[in-house]
Protein backbone atom coordinates (compact mmCIF):
# COMPACT_ATOMS: atom_id res chain seq x y z
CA UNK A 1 -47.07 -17.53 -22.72
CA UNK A 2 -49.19 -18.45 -26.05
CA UNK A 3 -47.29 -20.82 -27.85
CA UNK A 4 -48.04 -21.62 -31.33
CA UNK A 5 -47.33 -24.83 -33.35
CA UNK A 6 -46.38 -24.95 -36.55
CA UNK A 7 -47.56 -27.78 -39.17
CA UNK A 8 -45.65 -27.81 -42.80
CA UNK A 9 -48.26 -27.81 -45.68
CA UNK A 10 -46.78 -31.03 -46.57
CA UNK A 11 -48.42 -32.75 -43.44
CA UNK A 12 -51.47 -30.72 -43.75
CA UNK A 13 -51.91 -32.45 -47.49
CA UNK A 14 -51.24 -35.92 -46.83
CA UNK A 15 -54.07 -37.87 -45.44
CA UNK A 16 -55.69 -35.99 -49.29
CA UNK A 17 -52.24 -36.20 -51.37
CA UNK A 18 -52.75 -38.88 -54.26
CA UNK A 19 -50.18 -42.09 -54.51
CA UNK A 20 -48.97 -40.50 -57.76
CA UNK A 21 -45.18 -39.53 -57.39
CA UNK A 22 -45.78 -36.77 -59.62
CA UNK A 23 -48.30 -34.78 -57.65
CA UNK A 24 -47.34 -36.03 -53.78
CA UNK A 25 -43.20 -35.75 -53.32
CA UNK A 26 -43.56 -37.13 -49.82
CA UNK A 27 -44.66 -40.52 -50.81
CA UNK A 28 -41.33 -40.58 -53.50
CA UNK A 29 -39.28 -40.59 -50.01
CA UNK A 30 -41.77 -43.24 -48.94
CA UNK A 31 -41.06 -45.49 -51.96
CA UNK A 32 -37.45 -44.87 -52.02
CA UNK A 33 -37.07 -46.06 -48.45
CA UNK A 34 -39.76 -48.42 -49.04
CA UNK A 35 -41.45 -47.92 -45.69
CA UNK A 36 -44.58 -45.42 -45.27
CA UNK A 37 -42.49 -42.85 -43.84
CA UNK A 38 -44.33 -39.51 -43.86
CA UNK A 39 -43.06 -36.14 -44.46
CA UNK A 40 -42.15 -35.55 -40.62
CA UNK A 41 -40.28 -38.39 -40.37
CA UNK A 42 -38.13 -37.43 -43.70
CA UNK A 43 -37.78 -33.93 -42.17
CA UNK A 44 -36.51 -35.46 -38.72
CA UNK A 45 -34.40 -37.40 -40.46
CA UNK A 46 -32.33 -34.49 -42.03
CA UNK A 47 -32.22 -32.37 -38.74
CA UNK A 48 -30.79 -35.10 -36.97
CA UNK A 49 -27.39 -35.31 -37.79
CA UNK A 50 -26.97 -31.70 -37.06
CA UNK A 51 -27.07 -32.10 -33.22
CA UNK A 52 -23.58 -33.71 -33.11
CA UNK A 53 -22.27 -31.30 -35.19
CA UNK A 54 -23.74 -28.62 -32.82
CA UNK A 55 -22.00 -29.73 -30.12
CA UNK A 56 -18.41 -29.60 -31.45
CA UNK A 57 -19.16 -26.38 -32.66
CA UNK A 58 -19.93 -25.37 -28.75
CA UNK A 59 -17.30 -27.55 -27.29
CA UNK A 60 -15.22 -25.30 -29.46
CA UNK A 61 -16.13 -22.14 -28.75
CA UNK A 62 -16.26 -23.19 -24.82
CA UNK A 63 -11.92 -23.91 -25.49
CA UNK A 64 -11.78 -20.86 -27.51
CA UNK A 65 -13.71 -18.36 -25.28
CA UNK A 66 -13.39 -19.68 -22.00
CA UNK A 67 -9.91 -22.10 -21.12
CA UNK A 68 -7.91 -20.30 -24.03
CA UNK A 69 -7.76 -16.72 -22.81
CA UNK A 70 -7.06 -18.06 -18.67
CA UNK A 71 -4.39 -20.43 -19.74
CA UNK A 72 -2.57 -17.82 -21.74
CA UNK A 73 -3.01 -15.26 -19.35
CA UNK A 74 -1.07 -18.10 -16.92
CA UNK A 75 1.43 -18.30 -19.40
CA UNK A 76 2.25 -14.92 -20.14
CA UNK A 77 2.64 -14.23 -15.85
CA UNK A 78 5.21 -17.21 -15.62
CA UNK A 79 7.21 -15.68 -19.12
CA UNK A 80 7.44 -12.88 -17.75
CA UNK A 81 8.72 -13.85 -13.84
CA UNK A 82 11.01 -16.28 -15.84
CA UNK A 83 12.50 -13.53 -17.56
CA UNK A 84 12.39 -11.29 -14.35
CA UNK A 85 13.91 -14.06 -12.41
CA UNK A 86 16.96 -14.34 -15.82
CA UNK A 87 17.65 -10.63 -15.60
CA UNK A 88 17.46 -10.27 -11.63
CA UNK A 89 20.20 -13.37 -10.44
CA UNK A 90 19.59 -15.00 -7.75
CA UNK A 91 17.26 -11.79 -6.45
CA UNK A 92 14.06 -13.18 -7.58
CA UNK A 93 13.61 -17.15 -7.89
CA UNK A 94 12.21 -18.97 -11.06
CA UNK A 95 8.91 -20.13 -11.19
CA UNK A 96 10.37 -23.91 -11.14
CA UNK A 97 12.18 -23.09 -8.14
CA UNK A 98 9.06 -21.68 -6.37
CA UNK A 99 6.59 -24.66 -7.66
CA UNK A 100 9.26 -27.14 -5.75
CA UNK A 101 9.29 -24.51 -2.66
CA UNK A 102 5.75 -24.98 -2.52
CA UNK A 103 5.33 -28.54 -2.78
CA UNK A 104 7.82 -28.37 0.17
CA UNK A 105 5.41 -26.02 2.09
CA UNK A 106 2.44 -27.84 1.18
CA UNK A 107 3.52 -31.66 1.93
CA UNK A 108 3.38 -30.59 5.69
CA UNK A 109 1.31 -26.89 6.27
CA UNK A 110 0.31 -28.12 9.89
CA UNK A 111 3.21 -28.16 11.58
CA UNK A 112 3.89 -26.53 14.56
CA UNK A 113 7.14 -26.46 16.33
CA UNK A 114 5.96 -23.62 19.06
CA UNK A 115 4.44 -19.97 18.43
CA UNK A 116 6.64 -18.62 16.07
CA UNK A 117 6.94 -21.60 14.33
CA UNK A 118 3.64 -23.14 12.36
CA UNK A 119 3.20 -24.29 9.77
CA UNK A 120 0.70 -22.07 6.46
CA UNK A 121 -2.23 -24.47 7.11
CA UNK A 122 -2.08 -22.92 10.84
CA UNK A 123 -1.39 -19.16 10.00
CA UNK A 124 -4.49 -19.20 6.83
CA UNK A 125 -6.87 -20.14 9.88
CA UNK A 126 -5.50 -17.78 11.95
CA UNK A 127 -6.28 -15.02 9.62
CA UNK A 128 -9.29 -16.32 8.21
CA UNK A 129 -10.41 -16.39 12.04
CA UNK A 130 -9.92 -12.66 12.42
CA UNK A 131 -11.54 -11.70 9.66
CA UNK A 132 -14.71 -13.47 10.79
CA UNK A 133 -14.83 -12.03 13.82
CA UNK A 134 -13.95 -8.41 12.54
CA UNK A 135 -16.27 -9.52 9.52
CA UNK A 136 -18.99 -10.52 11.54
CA UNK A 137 -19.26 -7.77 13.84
CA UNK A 138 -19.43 -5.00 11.49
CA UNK A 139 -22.36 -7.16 9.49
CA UNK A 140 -24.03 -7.04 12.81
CA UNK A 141 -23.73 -3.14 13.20
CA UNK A 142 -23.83 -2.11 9.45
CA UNK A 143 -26.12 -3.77 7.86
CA UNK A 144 -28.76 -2.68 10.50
CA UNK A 145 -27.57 0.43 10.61
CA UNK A 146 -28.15 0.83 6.59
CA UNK A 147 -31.51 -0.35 7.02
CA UNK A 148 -32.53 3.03 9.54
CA UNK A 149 -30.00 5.05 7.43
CA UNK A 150 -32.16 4.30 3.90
CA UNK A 151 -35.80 4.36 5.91
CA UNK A 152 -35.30 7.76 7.64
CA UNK A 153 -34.45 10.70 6.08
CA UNK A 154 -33.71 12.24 8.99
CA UNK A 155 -31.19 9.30 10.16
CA UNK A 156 -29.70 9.65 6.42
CA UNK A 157 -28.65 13.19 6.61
CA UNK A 158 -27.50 12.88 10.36
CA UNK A 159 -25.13 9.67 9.38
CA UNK A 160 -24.09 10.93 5.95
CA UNK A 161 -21.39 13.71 6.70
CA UNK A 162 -19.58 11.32 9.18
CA UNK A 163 -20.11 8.08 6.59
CA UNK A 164 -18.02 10.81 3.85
CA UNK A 165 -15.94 12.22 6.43
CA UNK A 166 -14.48 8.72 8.19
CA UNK A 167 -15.04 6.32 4.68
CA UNK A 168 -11.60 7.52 3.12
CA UNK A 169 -9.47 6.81 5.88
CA UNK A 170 -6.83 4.09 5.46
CA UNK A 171 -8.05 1.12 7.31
CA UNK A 172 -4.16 0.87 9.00
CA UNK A 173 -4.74 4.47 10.26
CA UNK A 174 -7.25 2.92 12.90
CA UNK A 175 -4.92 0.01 13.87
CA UNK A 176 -2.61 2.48 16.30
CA UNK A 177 -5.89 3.50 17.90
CA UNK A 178 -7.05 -0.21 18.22
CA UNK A 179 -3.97 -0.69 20.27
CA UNK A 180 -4.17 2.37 22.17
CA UNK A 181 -7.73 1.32 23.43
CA UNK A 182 -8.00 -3.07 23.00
CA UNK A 183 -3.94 -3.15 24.20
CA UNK A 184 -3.77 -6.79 22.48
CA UNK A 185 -2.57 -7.26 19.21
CA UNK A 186 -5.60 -9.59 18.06
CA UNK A 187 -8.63 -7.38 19.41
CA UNK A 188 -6.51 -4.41 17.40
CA UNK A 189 -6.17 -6.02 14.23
CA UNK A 190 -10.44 -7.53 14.43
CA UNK A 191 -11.01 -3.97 15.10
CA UNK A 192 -9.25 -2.78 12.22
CA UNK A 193 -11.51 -5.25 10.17
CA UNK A 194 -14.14 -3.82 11.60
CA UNK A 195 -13.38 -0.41 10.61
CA UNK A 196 -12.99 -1.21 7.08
CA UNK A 197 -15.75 -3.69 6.63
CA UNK A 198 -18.55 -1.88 7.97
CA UNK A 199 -18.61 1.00 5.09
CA UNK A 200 -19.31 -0.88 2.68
CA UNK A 201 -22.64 -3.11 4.27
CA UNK A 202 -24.08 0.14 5.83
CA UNK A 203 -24.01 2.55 1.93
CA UNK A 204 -25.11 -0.41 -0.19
CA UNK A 205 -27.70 -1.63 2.26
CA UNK A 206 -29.03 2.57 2.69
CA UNK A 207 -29.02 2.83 -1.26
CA UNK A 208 -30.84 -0.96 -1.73
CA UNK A 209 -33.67 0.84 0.73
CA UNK A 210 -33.83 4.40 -0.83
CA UNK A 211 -34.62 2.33 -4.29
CA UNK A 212 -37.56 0.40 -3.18
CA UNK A 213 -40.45 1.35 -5.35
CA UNK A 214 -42.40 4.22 -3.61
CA UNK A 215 -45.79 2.22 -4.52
CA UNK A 216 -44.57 -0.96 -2.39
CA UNK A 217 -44.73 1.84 0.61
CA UNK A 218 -48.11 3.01 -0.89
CA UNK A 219 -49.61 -0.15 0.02
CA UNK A 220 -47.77 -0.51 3.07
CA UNK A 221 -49.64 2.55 4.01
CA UNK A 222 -52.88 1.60 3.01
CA UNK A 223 -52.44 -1.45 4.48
CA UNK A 224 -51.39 0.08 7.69
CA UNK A 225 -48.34 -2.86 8.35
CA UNK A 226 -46.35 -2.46 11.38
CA UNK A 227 -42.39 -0.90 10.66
CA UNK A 228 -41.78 -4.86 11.52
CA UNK A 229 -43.38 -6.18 8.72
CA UNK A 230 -42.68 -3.23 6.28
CA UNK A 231 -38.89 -4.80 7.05
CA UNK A 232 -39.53 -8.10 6.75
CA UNK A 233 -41.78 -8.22 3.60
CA UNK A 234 -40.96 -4.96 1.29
CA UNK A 235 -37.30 -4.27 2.11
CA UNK A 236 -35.38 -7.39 2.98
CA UNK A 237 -36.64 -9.24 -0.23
CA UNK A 238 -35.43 -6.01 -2.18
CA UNK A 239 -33.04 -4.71 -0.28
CA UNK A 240 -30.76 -8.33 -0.60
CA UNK A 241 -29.16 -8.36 -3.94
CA UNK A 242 -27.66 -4.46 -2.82
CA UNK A 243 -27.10 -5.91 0.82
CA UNK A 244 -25.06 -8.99 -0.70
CA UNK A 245 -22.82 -6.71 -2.70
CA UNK A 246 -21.98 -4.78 0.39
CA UNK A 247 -21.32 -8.00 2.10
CA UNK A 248 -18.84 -9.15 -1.13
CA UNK A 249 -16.56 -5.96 -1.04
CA UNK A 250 -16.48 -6.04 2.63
CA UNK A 251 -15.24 -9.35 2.47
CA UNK A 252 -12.79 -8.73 0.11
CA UNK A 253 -11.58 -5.51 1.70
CA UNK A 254 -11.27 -7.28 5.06
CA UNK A 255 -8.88 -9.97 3.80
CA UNK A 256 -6.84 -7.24 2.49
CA UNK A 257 -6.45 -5.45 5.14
CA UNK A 258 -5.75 -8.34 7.45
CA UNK A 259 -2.28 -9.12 6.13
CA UNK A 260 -0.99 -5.70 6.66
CA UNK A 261 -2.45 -5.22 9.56
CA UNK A 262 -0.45 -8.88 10.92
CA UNK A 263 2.82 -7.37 9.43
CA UNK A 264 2.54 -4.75 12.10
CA UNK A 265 1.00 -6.44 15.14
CA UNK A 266 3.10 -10.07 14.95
CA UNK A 267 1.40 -13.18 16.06
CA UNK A 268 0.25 -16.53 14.21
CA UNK A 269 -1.20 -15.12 10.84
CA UNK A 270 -0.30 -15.13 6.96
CA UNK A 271 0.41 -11.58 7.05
CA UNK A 272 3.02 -12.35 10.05
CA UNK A 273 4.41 -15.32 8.08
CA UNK A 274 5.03 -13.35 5.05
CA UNK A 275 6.86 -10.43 7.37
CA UNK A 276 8.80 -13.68 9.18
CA UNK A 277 10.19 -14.86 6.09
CA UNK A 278 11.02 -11.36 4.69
CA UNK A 279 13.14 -11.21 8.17
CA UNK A 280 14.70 -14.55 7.24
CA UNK A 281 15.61 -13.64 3.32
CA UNK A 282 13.39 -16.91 2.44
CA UNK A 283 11.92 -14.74 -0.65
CA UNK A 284 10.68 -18.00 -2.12
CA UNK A 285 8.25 -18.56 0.79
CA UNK A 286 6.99 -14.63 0.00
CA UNK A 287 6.15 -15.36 -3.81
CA UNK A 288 4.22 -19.10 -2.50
CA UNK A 289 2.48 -16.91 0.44
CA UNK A 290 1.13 -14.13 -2.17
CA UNK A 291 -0.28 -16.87 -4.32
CA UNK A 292 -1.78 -18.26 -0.89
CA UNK A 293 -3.45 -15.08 -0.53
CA UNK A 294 -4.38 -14.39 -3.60
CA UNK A 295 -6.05 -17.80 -3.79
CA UNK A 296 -7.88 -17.71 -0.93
CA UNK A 297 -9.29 -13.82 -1.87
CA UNK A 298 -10.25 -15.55 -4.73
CA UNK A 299 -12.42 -18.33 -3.17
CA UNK A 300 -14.00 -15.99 -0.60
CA UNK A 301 -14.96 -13.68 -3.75
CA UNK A 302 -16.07 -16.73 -5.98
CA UNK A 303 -18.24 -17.95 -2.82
CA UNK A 304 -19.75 -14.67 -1.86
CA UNK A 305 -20.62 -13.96 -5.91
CA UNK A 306 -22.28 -17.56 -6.09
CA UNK A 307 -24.32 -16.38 -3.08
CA UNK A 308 -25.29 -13.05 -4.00
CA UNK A 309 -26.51 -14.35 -8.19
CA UNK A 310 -28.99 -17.34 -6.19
CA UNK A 311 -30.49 -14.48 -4.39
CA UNK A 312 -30.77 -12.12 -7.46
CA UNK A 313 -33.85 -11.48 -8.76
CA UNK A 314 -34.30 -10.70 -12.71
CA UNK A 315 -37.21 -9.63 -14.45
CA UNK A 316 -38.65 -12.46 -16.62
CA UNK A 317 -39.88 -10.64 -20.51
CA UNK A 318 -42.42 -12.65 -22.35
């Protein structure tokens, strides 16, 4: 980058300018201050109080454009469930009533008083726990699997029909054949996981490999590079902002799929706590427990975004 600096024609005249106010106006600054203050120094001098000014104006827009629009989004969710709560009775409970159930929950969330009985802190981990294990499993199979899928053409038309055919198929479809085969309700719902995760890691990491410039493989060629380091220099580099993304909606998908998929097997698990408290009529504890979820989607989505934008790679214009 050429960069280029810029001198005023009143700094380019002074060391020549005359002491005559008439003919040089940066020595009637000089005088008035009555200091030898050149024209730079008058010019920084005016420019400075505009960088606190600057500021407010962005500490400003940061309130307007970003807090502003989140906190009455907030705001309009808990009018509305208050008025819900107004029109409904005793059905649904207010959002005061709900804050105090979950301080309640919250002051103790490890307890446990025997299987059926724990506490949120215990059931989260539970779930989170599955979905690691389901989660890590189909990373293991899919994202290798979209790496032959996107290098081989013949691999790509073999795999595609049953990737189209299977894809669409509710994840809790596969849960009564996890059962069937696993007979254990954990190893059923980490296979369902499984099923639903992998779709995702194998098509975005096949497409990230299909898009790798044909002249990267030009020079592979040329170069005659093993298949080895063809994978570990050309595609992985390229092929991990695509292969992130897969990994993000899996991820996302997978903790969705966990809590129905606890509804219907039972155990220690937020998707079993929300179904026990549905049992029990304890519809306070359902409203804190979709928050629950909701916040911990959120965090696992946050996190997984944070790592896929350090490993993005932009193209940098002069």
């Amino acid at each position: 980058m050429v960069s280029a600096v810029f001198h005023s024609p009143l700094d380019a005249a002074a060391p020549q300018a005359p002491r005559d106010a008439r003919s040089a106006p940066y020595s009637v600054a000089a005088h008035a201050n009555g200091t030898g203050a050149t024209a730079t120094n008058s010019m920084n001098n005016q420019t400075t109080p505009a960088g606190p000014a600057a500021r407010r104006q962005w500490d400003a827009s940061l309130i307007w454009q970003g807090l502003l629009p989140p906190l009455l989004g907030l705001g309009l969710l808990v009018l509305v469930w208050e008025l819900v709560s107004m029109g409904t009775g005793a059905s649904i409970p207010s959002p005061k009533d709900t804050l105090a159930q979950a301080v309640q929950i919250f002051s103790d969330p490890f307890y446990s008083n025997g299987p059926n009985d724990q506490g949120i802190g215990w059931n989260i981990l539970s779930s989170l726990q599955r979905v690691a294990v389901g989660f890590g499993l189909a990373a293991a199979v899919g994202i290798p699997a979209g790496f032959l899928i996107g290098r081989f053409t013949f691999l790509s038309r073999m795999f595609n029909p049953l990737i189209s055919l299977l894809r669409p198929v509710s994840p809790l479809a596969w849960l009564p054949i996890g059962l069937l085969v696993f007979k254990g309700a954990d190893p059923a719902a980490i296979w369902t996981i499984f099923i639903c995760s992998i779709w995702p890691m194998i098509i975005n990491t096949a497409v990230g490999v299909q898009r790798v410039p044909q002249d990267y493989m030009n020079v592979a060629r040329v170069l005659n590079l093993s298949e080895w380091k063809i994978v570990t220099k050309i595609l992985f580099p390229s092929v991990l902002p695509y292969m992130l993304t897969g990994v993000r909606l899996a991820v996302g998908t997978a903790w969705l799929v966990i809590v129905a998929a606890e509804m219907l097997t039972g155990g220690v698990g937020i998707g079993f706590w929300v179904w026990d408290e549905w049992n029990n009529l304890n519809v306070k504890n359902i409203i804190v427990a979709i928050f629950v979820i909701g916040v911990v989607g959120l965090v696992l989505e946050f996190a997984l975004i944070k790592l896929a934008t350090a490993f993005t790679f932009e193209e940098v214009k002069n």
